[in-house]
Each structure stands twice: as structure tokens, then as C-alpha cells.
N, C-alpha and C. Protein backbone atom coordinates (compact mmCIF):
# COMPACT_ATOMS: atom_id res chain seq x y z
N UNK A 1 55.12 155.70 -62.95
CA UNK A 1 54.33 156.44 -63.91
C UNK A 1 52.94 156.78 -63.37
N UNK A 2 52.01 155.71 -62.88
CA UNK A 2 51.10 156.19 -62.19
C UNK A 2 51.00 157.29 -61.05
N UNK A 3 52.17 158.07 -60.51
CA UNK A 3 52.30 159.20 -59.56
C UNK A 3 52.18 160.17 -61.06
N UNK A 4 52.86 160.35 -61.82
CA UNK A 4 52.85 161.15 -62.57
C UNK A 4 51.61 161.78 -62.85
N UNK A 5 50.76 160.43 -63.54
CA UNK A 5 49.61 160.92 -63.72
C UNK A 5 48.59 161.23 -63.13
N UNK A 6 48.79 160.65 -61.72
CA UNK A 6 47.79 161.57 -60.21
C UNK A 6 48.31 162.46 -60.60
N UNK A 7 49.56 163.26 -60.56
CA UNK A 7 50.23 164.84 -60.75
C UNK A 7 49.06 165.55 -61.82
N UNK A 8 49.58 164.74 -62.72
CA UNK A 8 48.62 165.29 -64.10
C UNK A 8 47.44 165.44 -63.77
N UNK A 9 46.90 164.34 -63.54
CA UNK A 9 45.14 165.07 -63.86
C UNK A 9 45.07 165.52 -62.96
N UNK A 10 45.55 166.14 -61.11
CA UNK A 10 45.35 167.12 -60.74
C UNK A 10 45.73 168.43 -61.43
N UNK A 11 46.42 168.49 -61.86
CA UNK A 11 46.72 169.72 -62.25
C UNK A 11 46.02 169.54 -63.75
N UNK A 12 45.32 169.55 -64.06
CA UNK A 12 44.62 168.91 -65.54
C UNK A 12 42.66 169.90 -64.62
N UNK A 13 43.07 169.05 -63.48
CA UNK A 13 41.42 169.69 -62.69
C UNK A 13 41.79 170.81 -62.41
N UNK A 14 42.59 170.89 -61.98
CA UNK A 14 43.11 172.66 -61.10
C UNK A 14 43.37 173.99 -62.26
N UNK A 15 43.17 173.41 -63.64
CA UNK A 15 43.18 174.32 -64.53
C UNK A 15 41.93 174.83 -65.01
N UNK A 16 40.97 173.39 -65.00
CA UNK A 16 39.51 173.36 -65.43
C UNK A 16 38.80 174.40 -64.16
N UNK A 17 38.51 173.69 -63.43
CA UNK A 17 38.30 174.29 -61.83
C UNK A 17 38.64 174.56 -60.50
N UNK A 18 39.86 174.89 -60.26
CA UNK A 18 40.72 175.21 -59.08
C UNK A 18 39.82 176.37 -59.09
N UNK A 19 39.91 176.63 -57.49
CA UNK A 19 38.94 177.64 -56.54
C UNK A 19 40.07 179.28 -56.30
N UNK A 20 40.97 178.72 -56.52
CA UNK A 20 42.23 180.20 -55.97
C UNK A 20 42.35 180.12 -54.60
N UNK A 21 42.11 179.03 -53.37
CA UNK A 21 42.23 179.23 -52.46
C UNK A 21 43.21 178.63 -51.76
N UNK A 22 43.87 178.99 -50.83
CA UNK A 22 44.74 178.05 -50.70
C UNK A 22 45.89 177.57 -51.48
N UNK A 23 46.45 176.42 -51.20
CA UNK A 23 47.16 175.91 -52.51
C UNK A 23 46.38 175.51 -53.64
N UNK A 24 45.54 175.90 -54.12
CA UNK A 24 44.43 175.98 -55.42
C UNK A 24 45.12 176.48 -56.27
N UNK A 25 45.11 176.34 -57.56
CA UNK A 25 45.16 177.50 -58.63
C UNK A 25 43.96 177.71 -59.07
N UNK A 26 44.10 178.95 -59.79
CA UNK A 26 42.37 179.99 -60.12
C UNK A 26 42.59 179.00 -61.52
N UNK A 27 41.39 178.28 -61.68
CA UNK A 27 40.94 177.51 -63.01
C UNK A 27 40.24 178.46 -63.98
N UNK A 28 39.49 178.07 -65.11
CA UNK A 28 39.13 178.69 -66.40
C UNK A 28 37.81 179.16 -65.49
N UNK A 29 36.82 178.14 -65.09
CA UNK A 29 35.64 178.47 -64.64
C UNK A 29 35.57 179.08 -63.89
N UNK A 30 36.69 179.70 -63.11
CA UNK A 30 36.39 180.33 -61.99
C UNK A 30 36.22 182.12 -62.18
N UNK A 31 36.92 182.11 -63.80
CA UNK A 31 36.97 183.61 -64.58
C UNK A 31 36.03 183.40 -65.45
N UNK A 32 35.49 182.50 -65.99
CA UNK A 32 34.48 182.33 -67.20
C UNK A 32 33.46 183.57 -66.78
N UNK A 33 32.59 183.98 -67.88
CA UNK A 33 31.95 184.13 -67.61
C UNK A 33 30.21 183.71 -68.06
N UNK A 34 29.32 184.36 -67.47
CA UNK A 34 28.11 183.14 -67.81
C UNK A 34 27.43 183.39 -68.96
N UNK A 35 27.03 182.39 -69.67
CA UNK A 35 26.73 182.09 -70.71
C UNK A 35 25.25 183.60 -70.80
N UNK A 36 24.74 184.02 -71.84
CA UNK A 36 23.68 184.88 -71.77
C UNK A 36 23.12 184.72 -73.03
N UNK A 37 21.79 184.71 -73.02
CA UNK A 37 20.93 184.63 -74.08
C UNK A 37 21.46 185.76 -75.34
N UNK A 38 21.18 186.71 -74.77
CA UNK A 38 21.49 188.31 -75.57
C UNK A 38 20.05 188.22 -76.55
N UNK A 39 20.47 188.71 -77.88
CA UNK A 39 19.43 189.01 -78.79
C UNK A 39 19.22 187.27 -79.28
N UNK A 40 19.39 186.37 -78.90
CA UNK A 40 18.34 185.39 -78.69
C UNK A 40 17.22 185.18 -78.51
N UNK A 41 17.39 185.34 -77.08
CA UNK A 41 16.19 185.02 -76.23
C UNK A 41 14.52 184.53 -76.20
N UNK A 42 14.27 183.92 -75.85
CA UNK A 42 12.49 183.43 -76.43
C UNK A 42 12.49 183.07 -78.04
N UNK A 43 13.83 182.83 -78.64
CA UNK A 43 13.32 183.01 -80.34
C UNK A 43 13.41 181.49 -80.84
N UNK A 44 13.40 180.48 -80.24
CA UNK A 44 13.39 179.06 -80.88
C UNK A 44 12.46 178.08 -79.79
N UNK A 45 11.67 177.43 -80.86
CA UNK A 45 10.43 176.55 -80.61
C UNK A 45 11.10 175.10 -79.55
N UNK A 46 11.80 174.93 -80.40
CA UNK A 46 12.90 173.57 -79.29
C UNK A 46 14.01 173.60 -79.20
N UNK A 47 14.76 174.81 -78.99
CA UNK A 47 16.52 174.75 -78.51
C UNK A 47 16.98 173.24 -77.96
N UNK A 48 18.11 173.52 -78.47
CA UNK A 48 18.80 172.02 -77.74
C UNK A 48 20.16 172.59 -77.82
N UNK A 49 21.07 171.39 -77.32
CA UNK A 49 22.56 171.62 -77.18
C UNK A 49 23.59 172.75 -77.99
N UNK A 50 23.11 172.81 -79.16
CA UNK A 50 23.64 172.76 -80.31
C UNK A 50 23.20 174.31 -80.52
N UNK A 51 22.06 174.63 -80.28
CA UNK A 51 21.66 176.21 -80.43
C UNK A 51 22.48 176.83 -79.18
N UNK A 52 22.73 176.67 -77.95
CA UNK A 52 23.51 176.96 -76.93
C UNK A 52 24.77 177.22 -76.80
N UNK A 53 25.29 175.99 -77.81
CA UNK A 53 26.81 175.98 -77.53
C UNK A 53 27.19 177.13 -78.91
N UNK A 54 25.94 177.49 -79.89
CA UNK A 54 26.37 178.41 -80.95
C UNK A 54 26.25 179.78 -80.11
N UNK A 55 25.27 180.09 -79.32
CA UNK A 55 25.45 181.12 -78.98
C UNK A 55 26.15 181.68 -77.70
N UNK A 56 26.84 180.61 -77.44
CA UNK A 56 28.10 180.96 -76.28
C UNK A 56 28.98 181.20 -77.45
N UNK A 57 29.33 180.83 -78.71
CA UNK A 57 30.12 180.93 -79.62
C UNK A 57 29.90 182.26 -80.05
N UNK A 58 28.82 182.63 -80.32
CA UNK A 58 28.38 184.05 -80.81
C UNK A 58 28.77 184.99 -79.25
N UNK A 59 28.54 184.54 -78.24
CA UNK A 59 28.96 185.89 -77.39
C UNK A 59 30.12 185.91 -77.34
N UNK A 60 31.23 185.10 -77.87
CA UNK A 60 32.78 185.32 -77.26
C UNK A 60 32.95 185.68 -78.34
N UNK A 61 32.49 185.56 -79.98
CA UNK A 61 33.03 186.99 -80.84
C UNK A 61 32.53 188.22 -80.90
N UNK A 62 31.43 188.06 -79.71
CA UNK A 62 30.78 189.70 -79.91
C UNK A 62 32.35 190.45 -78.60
N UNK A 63 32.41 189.05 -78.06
CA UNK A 63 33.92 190.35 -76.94
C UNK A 63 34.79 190.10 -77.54
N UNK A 64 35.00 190.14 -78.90
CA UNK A 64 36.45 190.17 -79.72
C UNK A 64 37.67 188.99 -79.60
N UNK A 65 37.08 187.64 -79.51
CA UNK A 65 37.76 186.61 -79.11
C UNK A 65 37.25 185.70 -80.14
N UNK A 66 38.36 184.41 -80.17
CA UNK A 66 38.06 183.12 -81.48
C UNK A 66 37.92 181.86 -80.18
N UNK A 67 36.36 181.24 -80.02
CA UNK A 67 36.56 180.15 -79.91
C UNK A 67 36.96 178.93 -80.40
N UNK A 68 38.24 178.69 -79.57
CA UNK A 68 38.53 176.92 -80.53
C UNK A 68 38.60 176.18 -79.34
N UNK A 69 37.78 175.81 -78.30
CA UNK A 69 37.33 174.69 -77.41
C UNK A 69 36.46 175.05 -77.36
N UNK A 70 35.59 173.54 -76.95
CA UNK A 70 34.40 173.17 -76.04
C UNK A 70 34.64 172.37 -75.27
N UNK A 71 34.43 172.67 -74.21
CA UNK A 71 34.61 171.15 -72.99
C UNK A 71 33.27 171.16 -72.58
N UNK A 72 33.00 169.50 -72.61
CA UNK A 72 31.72 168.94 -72.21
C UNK A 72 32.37 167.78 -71.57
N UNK A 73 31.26 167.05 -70.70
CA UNK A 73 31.22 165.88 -69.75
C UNK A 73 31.11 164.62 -71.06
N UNK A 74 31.70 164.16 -70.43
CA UNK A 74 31.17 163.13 -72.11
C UNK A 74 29.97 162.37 -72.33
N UNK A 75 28.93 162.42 -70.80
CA UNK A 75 27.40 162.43 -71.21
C UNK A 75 27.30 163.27 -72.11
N UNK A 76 27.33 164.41 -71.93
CA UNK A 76 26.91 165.50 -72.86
C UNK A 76 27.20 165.35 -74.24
N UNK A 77 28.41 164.80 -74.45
CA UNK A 77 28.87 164.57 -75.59
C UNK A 77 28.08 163.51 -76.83
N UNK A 78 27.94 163.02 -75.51
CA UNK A 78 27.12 161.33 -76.34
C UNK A 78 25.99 161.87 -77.09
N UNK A 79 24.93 162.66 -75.82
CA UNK A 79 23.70 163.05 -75.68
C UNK A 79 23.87 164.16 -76.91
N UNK A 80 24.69 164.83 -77.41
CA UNK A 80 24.97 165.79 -78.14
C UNK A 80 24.42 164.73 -79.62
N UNK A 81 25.28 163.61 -79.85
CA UNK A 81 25.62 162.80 -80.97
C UNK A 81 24.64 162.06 -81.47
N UNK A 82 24.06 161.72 -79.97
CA UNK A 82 22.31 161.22 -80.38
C UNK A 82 21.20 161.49 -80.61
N UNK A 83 21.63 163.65 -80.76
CA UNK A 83 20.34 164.28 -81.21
C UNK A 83 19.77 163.73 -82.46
N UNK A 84 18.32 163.44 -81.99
CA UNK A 84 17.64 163.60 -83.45
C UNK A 84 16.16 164.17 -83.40
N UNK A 85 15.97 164.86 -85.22
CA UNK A 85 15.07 165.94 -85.23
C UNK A 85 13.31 165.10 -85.04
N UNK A 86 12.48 166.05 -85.08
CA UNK A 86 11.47 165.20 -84.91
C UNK A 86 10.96 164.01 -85.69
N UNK A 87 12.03 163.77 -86.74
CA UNK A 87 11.20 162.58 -87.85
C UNK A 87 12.53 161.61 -87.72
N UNK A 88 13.01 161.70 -86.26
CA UNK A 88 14.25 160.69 -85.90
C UNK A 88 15.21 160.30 -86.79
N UNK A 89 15.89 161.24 -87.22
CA UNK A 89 17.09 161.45 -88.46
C UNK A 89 18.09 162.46 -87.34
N UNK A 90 19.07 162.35 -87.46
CA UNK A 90 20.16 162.77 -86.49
C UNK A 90 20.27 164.06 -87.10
N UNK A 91 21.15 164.88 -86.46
CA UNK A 91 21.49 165.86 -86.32
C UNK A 91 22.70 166.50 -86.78
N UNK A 92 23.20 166.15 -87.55
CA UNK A 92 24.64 166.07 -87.90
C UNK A 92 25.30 166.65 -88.36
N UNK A 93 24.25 168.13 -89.22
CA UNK A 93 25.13 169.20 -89.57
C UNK A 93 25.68 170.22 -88.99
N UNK A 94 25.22 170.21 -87.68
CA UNK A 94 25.89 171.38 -86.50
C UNK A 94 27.52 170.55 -85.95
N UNK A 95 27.27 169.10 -86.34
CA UNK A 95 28.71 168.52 -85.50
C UNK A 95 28.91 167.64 -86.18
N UNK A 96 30.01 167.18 -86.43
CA UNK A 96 30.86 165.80 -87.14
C UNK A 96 32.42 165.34 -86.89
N UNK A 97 32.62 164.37 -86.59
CA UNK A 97 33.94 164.00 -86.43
C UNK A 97 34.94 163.93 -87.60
N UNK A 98 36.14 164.82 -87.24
CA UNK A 98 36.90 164.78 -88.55
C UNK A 98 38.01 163.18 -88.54
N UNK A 99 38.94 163.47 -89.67
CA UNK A 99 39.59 162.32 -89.58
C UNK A 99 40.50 162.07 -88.63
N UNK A 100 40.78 162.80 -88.00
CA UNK A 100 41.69 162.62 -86.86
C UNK A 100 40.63 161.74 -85.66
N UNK A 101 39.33 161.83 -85.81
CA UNK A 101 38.53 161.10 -84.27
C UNK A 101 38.02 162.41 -83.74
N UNK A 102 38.23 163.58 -84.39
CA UNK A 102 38.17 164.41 -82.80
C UNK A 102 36.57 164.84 -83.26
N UNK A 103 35.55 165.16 -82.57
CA UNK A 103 34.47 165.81 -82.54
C UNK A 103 34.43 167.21 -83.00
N UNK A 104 33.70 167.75 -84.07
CA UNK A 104 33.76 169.35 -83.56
C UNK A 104 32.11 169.65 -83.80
N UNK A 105 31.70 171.07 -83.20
CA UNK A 105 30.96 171.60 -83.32
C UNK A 105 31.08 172.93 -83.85
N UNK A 106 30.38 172.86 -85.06
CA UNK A 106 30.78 174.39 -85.76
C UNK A 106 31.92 174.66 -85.79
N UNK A 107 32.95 173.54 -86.33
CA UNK A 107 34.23 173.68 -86.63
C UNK A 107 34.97 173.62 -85.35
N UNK A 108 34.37 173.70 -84.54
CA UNK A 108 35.26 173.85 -82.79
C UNK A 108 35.22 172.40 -82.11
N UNK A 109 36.77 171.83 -81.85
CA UNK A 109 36.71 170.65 -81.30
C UNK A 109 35.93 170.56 -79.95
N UNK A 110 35.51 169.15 -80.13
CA UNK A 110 35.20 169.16 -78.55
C UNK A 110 36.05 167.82 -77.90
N UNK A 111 36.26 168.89 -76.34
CA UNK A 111 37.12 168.42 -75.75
C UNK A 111 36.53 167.70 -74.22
N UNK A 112 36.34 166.21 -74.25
CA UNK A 112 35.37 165.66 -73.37
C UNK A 112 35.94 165.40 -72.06
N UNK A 113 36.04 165.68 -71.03
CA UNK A 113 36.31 166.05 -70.01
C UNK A 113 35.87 165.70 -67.90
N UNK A 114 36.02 164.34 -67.46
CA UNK A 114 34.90 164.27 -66.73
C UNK A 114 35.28 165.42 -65.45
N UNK A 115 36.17 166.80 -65.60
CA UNK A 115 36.14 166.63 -64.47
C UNK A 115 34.78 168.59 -64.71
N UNK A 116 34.36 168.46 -65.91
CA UNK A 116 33.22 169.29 -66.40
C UNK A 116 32.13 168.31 -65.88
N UNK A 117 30.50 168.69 -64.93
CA UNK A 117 29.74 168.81 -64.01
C UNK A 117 28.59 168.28 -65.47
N UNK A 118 27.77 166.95 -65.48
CA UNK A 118 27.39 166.68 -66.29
C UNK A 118 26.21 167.99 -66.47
N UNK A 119 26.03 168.43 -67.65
CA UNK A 119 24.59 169.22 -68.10
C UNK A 119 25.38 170.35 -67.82
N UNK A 120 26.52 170.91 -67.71
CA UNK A 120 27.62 171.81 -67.98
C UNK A 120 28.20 172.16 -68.96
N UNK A 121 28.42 173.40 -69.95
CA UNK A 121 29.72 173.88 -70.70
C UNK A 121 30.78 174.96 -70.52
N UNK A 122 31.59 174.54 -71.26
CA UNK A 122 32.71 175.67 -71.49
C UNK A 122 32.76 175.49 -72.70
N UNK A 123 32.83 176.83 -72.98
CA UNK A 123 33.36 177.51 -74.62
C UNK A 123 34.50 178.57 -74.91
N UNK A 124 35.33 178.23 -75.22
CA UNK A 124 36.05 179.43 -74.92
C UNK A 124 37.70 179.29 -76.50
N UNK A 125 38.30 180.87 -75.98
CA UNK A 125 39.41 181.28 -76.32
C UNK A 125 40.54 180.55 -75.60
N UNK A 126 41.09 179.69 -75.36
CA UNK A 126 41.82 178.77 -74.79
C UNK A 126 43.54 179.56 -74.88
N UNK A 127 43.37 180.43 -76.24
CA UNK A 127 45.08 180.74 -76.13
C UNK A 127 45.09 182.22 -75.08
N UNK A 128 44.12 182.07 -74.67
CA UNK A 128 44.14 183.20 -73.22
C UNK A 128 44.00 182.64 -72.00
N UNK A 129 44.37 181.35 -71.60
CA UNK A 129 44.53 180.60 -70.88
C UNK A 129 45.99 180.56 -70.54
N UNK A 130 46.82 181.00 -69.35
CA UNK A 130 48.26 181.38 -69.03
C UNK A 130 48.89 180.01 -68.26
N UNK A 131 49.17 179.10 -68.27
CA UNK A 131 49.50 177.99 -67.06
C UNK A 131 51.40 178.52 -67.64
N UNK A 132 51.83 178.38 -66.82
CA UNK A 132 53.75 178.85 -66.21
C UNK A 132 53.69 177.45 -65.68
N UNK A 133 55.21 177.09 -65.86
CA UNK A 133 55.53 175.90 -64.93
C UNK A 133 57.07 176.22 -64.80
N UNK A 134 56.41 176.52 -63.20
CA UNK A 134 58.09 176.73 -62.28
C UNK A 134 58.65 175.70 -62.24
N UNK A 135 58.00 174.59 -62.06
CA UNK A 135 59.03 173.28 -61.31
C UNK A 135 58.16 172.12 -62.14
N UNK A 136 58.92 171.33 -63.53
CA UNK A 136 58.07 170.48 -64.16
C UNK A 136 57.89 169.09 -63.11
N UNK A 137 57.37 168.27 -63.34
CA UNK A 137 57.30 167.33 -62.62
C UNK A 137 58.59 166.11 -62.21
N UNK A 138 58.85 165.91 -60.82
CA UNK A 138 59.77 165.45 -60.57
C UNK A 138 59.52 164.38 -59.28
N UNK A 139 60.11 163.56 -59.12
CA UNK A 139 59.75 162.05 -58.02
C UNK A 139 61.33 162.43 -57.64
N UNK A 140 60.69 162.15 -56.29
CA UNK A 140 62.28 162.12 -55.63
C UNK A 140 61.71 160.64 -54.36
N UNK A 141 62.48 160.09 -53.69
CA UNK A 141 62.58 159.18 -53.12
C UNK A 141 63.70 159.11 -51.78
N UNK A 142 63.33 159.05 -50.54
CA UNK A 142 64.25 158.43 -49.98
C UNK A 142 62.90 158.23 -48.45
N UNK A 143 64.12 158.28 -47.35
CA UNK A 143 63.49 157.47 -45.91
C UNK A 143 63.18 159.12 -44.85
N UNK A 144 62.21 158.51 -44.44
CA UNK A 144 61.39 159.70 -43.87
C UNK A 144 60.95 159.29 -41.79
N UNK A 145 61.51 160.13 -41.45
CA UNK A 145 61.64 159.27 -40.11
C UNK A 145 62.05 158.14 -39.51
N UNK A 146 61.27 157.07 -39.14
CA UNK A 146 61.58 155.91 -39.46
C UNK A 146 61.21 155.15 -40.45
N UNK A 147 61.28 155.50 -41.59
CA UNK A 147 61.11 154.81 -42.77
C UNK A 147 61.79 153.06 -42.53
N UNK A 148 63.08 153.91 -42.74
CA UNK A 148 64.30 152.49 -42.49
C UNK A 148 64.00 151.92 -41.93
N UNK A 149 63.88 151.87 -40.30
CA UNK A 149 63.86 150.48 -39.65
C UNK A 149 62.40 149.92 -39.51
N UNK A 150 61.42 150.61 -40.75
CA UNK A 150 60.56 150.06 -41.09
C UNK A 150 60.31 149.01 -42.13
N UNK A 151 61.07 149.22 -43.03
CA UNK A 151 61.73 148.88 -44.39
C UNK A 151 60.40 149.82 -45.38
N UNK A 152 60.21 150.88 -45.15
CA UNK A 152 59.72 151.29 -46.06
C UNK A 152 60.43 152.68 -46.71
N UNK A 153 60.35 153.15 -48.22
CA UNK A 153 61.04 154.40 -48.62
C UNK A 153 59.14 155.17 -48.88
N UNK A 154 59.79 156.44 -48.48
CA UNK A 154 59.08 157.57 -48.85
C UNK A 154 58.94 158.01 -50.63
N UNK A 155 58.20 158.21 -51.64
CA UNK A 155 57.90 158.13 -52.59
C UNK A 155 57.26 160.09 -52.83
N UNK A 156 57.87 160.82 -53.71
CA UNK A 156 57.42 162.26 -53.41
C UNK A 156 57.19 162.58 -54.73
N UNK A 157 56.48 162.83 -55.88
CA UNK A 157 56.16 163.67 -56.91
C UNK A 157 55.23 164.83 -56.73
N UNK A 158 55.78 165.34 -57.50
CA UNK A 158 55.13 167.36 -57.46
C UNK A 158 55.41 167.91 -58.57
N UNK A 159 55.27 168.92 -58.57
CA UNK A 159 54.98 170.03 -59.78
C UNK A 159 54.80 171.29 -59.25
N UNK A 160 55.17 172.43 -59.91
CA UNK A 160 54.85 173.62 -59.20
C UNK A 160 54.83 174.41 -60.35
N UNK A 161 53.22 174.66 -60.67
CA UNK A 161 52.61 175.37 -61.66
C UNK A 161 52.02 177.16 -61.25
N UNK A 162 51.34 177.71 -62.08
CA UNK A 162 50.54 179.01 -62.07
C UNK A 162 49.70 178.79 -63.23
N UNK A 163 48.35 179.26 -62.79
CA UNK A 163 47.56 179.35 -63.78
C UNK A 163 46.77 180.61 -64.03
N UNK A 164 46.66 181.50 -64.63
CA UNK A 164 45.95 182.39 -64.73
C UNK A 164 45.15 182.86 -65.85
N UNK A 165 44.30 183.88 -65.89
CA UNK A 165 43.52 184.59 -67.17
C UNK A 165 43.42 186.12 -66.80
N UNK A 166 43.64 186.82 -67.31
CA UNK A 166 44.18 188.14 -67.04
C UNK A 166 42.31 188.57 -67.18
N UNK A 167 42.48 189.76 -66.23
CA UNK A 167 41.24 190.17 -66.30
C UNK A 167 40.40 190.86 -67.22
N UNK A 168 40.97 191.12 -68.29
CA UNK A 168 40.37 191.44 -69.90
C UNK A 168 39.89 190.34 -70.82
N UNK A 169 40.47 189.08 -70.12
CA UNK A 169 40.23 188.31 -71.07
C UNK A 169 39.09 187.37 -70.40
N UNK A 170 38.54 187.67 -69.48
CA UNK A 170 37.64 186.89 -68.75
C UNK A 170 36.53 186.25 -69.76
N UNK A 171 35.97 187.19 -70.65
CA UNK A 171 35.28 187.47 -72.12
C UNK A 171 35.47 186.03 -72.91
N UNK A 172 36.78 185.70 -72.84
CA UNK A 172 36.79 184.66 -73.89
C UNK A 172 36.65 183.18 -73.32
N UNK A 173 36.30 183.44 -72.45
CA UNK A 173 35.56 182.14 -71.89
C UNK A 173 34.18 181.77 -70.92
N UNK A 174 33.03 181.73 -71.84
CA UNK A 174 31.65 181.25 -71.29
C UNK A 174 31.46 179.93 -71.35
N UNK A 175 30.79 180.20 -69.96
CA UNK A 175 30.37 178.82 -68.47
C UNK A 175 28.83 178.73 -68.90
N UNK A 176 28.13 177.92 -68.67
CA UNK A 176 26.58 177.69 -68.72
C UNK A 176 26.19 176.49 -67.74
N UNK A 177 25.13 176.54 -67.74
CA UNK A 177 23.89 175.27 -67.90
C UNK A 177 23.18 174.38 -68.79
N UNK A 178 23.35 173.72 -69.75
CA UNK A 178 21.80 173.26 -70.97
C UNK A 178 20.79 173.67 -70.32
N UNK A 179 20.21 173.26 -68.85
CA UNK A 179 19.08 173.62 -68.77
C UNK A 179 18.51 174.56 -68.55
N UNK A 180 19.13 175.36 -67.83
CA UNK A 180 19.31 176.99 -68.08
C UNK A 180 19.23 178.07 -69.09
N UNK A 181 20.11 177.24 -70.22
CA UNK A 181 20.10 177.76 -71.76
C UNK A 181 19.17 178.09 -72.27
N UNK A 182 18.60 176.40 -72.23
CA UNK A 182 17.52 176.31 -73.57
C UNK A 182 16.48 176.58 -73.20
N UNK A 183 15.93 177.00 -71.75
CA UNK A 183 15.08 177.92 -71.08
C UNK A 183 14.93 179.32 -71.52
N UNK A 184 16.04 180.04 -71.77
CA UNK A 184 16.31 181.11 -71.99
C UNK A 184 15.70 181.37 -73.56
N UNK A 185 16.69 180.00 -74.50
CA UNK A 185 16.07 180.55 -76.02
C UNK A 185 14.76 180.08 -76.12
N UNK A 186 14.03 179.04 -75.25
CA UNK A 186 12.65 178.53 -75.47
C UNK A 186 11.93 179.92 -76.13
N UNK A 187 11.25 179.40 -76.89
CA UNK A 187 9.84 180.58 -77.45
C UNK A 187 8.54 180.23 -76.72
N UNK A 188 8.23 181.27 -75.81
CA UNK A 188 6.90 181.03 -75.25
C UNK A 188 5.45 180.60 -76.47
């Protein structure tokens, strides 16, 4: 079982961020596109997480798309949970955990993730996310050269996936920075 799940969370990373090179598959981030202030910009005294991740939310319905993910690092996540306003009272109406455990923000789960780059997001349209699976996962086993008169067997699991995002839909998924962000909405 533990081969399996090396299988898995590579291919779990290679969806998030595979490069397209090579035996790579092209991941979400690699089509995302970047987060942008727009008619924001300069208009809030102390942006934080929470103003950022709304207006990556606001640019993917201005390109005609429904965000229902967020992937964050789960620093981020924490750091998200432990906002509090200046008279140290939390923050809690932009995010709350429903009964299931799961986190959301502005109704959008969040999905905590380490192989997302801490002080990193993704926001996105997720059912425009394409992964195909040619060959589900399979272990095969036997002797590989001299395996035998080694006494050892050869041990083989794989998978043979595709991942893609068609190039119209690049839109429904914005990449950022926090610190980048909240630079952007800062009010001089």
C-alpha cells in the first residue's frame, strides 16, 4: 500500500504543479493565471488574506467561471484562522468550518495542500481541470536480472495518467502571492 501512495501523491503533485516537460504532466499552475488587482487596487487601509483570496474570486467570475477551490499551504491556512482585527477578536465572518470539518472561505472550501509554496494561492474552477487515466494503478512483481540468485524480487507500481486545461479555460484558475497581493490592494 505504501507504493500506491508514493504513486498517489506524485501524481496528486503532478496535477498541482507538473512543468509539461518530459515525463511531467502540465499541472493547474502551470495554466493558472496571475492573480490581478483590477478595480481594486490601492483601495484598502490593511488588506490581508481574506481581501485577496475574494478578489481572485471576483476575477474568475468576471471570466465567466464558478470558483469552488482554494488551495493553500496549511501555514496559510492556520495563519488565515488566526486573523484578528485590531481590537484582537478574530475574523470569522469571511471563513468558517462547516459540519463536515472542511474550511471554507466565502462559501469555497479550502483545500490544504503542502505541495502549494507557503505565502502561495490557488483559486479556481476545478471542474475545468481534465486528468484521463489510461492505465489506473497497478504493482506487478517479479526478478530482474539477477534478482534470483540474489534472493531479491523487483517490486513495479505505475499509473499512466493525462492532465490538462484547455486553453479557454486558463481564466478559471488564479495563481498569486499574499505578499504581492496585499501590496497591490494596500491604500497609499
Amino acid at each position: 500500500y505504501e507504493l500506491m501512495e508514493i504513486v498517489e501523491l506524485k501524481l496528486d503533485s503532478q496535477i498541482l504543479s507538473g512543468d509539461g516537460t518530459g515525463d511531467n504532466l502540465t499541472g493547474i499552475l502551470a495554466n493558472a493565471v496571475a492573480w490581478a488587482a483590477g478595480n481594486f487596487t490601492l483601495l484598502y487601509v490593511t488588506p490581508n488574506e481574506f481581501d485577496v483570496l475574494s478578489v481572485a474570486i471576483a476575477q474568475i467570475q468576471t471570466g465567466l467561471f464558478n470558483a469552488n477551490y482554494i488551495v493553500l499551504h496549511p501555514e496559510d491556512a492556520v495563519k488565515m484562522q488566526l486573523t484578528k482585527t485590531s481590537n484582537g477578536e478574530y475574523t470569522y465572518a469571511m471563513q468558517y468550518v462547516d459540519a463536515n470539518g472542511v474550511t471554507r472561505v466565502k462559501g469555497i472550501p479550502v483545500i490544504e495542500n503542502v505541495g502549494m509554496t507557503a505565502g502561495t494561492f490557488l483559486v479556481g474552477d476545478f471542474t475545468k481541470s481534465n486528468l484521463r487515466i489510461r492505465e489506473d494503478l497497478n504493482i506487478q512483481v517479479g526478478y530482474v536480472n539477477d534478482d534470483f540468485t540474489k534472493n531479491l524480487m523487483t517490486i513495479l507500481c505505475e499509473a499512466r495518467a493525462v492532465h490538462y486545461v484547455k486553453s479557454n479555460h486558463y481564466g478559471a484558475f488564479v495563481k498569486g502571492t499574499f505578499s504581492t497581493a496585499k501590496t497591490a490592494l494596500l491604500k497609499p
